[in-house]
N, C-alpha and C. Protein backbone atom coordinates (compact mmCIF):
# COMPACT_ATOMS: atom_id res chain seq x y z
N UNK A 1 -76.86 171.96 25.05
CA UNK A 1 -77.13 172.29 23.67
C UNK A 1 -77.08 173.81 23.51
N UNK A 2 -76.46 174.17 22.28
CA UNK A 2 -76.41 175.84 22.06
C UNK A 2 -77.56 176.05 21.79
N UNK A 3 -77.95 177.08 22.22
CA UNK A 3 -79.45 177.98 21.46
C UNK A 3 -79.25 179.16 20.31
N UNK A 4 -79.62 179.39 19.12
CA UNK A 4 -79.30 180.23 18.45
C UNK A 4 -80.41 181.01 18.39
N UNK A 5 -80.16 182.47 18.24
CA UNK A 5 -81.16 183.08 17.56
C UNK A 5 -81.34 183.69 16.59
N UNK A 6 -82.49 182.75 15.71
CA UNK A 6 -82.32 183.37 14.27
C UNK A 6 -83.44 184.66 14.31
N UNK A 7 -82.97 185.69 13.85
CA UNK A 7 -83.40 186.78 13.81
C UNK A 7 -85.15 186.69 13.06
N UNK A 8 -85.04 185.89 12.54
CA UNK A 8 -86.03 185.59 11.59
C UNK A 8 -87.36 184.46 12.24
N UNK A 9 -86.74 183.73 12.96
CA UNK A 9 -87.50 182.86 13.60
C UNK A 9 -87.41 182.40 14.77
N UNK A 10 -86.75 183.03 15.52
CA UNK A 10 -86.73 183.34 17.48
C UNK A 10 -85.49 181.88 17.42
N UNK A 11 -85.32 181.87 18.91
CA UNK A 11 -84.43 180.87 19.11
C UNK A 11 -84.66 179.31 18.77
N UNK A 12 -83.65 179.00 18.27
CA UNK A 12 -83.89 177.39 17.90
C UNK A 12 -82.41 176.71 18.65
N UNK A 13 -82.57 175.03 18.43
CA UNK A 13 -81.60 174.43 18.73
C UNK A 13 -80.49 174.43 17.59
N UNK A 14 -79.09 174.82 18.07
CA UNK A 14 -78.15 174.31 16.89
C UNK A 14 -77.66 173.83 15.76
N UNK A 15 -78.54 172.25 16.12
CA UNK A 15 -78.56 171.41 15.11
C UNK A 15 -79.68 171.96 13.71
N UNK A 16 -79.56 173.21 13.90
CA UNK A 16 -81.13 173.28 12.72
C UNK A 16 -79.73 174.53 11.96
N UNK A 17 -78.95 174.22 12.41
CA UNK A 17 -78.14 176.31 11.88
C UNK A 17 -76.81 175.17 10.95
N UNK A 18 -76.01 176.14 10.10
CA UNK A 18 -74.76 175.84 10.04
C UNK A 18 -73.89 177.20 10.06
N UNK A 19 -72.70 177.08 10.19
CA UNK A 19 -72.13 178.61 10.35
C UNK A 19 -71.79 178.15 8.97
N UNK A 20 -71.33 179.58 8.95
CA UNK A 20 -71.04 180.28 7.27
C UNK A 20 -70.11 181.35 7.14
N UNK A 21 -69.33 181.19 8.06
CA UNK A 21 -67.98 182.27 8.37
C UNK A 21 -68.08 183.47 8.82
N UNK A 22 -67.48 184.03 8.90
CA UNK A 22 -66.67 185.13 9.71
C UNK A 22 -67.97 186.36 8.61
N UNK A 23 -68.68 187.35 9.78
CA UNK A 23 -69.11 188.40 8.96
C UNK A 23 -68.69 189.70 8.45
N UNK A 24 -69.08 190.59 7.96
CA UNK A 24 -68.81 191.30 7.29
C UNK A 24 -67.17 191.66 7.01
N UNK A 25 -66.58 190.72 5.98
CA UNK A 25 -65.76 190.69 5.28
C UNK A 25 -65.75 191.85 4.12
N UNK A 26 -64.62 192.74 4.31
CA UNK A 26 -64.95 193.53 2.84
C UNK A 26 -64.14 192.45 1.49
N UNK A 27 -65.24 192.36 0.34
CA UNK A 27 -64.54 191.65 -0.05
C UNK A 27 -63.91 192.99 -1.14
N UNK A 28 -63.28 191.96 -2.11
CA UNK A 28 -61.98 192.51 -3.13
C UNK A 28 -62.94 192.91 -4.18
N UNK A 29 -62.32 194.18 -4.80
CA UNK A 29 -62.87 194.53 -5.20
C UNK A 29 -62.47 194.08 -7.12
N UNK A 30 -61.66 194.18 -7.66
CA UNK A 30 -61.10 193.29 -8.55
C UNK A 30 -60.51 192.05 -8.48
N UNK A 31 -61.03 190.81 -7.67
CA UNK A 31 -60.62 189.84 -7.45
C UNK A 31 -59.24 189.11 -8.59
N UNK A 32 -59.49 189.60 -9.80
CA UNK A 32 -58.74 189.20 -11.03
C UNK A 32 -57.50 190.24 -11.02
N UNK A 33 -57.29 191.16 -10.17
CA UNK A 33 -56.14 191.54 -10.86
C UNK A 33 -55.09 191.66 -9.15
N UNK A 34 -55.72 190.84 -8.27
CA UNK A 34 -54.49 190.22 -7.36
C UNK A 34 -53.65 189.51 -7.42
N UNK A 35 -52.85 189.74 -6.35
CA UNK A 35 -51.42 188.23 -6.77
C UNK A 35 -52.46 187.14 -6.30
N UNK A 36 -51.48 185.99 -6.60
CA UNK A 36 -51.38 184.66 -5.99
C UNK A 36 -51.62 185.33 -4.26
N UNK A 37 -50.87 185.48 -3.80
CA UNK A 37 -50.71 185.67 -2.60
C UNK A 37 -51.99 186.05 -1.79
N UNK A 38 -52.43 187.72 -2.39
CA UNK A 38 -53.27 188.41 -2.01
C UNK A 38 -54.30 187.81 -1.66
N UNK A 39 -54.80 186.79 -3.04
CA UNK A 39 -56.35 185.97 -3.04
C UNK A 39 -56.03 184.90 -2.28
N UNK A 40 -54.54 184.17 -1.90
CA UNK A 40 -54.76 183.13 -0.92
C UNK A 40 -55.25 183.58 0.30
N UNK A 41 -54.32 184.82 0.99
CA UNK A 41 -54.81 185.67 1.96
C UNK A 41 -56.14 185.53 2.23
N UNK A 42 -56.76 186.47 1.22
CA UNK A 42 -58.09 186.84 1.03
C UNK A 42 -59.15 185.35 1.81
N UNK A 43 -58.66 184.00 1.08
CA UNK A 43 -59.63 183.26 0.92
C UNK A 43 -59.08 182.70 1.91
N UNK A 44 -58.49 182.60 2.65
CA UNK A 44 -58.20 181.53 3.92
C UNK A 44 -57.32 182.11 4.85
N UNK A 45 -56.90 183.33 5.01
CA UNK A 45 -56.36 183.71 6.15
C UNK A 45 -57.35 184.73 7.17
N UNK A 46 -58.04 184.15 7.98
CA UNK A 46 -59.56 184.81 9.36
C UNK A 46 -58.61 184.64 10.33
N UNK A 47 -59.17 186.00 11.36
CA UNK A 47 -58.67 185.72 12.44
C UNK A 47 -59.40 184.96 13.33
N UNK A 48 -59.34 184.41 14.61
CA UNK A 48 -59.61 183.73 15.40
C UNK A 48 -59.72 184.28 16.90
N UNK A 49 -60.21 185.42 16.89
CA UNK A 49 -60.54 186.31 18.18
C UNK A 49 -60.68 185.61 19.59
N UNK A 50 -60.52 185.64 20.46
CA UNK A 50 -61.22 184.92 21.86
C UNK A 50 -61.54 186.17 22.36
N UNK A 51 -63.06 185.88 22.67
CA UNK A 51 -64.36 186.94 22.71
C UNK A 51 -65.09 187.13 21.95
N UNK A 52 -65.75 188.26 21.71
CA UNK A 52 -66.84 188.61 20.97
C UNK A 52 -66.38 188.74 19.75
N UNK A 53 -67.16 188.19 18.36
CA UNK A 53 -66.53 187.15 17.19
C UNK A 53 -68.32 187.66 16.45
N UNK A 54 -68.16 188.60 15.85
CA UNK A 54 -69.12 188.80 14.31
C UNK A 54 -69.43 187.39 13.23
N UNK A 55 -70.38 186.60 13.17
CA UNK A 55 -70.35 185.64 12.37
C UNK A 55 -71.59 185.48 10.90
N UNK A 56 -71.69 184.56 10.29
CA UNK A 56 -72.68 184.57 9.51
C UNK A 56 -73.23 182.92 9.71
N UNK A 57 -74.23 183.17 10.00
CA UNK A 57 -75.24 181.75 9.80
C UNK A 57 -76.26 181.19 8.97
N UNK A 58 -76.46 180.20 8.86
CA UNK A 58 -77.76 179.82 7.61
C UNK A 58 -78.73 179.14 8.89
N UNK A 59 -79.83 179.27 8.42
CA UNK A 59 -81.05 178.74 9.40
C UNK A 59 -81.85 177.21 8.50
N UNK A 60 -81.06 176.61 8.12
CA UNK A 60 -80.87 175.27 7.23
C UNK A 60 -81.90 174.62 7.12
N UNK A 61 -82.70 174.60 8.28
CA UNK A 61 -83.72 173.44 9.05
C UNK A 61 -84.47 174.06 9.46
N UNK A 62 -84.72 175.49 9.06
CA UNK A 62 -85.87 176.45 9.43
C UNK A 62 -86.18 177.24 8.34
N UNK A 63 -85.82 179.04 8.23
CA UNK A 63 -86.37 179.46 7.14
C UNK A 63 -85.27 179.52 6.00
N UNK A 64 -84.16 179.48 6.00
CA UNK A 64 -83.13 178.85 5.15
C UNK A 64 -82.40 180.26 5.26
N UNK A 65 -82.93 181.19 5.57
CA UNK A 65 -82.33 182.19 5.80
C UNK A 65 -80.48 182.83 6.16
N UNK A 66 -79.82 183.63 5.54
CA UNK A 66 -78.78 183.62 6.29
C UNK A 66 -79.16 184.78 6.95
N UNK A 67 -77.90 185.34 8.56
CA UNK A 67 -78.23 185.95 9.25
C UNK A 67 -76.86 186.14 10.07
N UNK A 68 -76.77 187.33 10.76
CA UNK A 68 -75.17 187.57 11.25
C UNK A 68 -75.69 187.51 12.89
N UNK A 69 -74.64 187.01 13.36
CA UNK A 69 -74.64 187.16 14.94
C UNK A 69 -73.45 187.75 15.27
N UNK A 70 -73.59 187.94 16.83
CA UNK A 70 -72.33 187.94 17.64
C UNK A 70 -72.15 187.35 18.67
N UNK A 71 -71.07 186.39 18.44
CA UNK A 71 -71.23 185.17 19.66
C UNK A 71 -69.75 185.54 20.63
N UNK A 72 -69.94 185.15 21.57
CA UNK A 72 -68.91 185.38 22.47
C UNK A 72 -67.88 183.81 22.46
N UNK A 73 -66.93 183.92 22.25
CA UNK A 73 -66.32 182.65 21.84
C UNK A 73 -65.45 181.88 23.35
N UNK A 74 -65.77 182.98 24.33
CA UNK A 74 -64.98 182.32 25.29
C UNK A 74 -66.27 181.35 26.24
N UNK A 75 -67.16 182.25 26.42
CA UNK A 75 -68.45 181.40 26.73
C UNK A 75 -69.13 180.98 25.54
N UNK A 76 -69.27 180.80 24.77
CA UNK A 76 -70.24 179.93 23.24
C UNK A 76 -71.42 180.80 23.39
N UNK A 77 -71.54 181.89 23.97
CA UNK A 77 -72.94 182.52 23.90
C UNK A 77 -73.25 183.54 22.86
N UNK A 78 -74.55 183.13 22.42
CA UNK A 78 -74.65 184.17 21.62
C UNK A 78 -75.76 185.85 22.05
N UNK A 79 -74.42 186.92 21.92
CA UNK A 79 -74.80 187.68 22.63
C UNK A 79 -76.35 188.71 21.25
N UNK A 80 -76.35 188.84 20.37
CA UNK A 80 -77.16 189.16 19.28
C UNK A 80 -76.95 189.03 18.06
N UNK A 81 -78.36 188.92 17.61
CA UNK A 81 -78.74 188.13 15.91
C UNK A 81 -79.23 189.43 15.33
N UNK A 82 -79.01 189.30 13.81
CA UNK A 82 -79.43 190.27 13.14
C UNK A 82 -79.59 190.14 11.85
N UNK A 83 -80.29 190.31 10.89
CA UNK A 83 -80.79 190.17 9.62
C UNK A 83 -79.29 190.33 8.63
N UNK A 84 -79.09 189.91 7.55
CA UNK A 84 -78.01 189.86 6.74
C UNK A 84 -78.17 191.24 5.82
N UNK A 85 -77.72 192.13 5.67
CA UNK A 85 -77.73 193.54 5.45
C UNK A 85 -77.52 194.68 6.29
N UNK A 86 -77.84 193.74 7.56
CA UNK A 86 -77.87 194.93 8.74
C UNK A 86 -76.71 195.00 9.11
N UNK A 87 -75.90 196.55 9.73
CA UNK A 87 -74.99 197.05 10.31
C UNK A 87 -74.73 196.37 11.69
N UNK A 88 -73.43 196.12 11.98
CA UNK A 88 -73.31 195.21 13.32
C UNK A 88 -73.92 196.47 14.37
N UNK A 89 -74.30 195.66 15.12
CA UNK A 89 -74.89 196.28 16.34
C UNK A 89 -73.50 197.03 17.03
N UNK A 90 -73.95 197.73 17.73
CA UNK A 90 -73.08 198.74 18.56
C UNK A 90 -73.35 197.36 20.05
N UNK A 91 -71.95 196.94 20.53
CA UNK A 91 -71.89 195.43 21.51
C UNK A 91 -71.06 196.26 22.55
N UNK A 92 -71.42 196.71 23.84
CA UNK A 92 -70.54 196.97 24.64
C UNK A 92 -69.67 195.17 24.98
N UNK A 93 -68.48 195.64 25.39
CA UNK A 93 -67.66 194.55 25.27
C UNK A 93 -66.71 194.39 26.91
């Protein structure tokens, strides 16, 4: 079983989290005056890193909280959690 840690409420089991995509995305800043293209981009083209992978989580089944990690995608580990506002951690890699 994965262990997560929600920044907010120490480690829990998995089944209590859902992911919530890829973190700190800059988003668009006039969403209305892109192409077609741009906003498909925008909304469905993430990369898919193997390694260390910035994410966003909800704590669903705990404090409902969302919260950013960084999980290592080749081992499933998650290397640190951090409050949703906060600057990614500095991750030697």
């Amino acid at each position: 079983m994965l262990i997560v840690p929600c920044p907010h409420c120490g480690d829990r089991p998995e089944i209590e989290f859902r992911y919530a995509g890829p973190a700190h995305i800059e988003r668009a800043q006039r969403p209305a005056e892109l192409s077609d293209e741009d906003w498909a981009s925008y909304l469905y083209l993430r990369d898919n890193p193997k390694g260390l992978h910035f994410e966003r989580w909800r704590h669903i089944h705990g404090c409902g909280r969302f919260f950013n990690a960084a999980r290592d995608t080749v081992s499933d580990r998650f290397v640190a959690s951090y409050k949703a506002g906060q600057k990614r951690p500095e991750i030697p890699r």
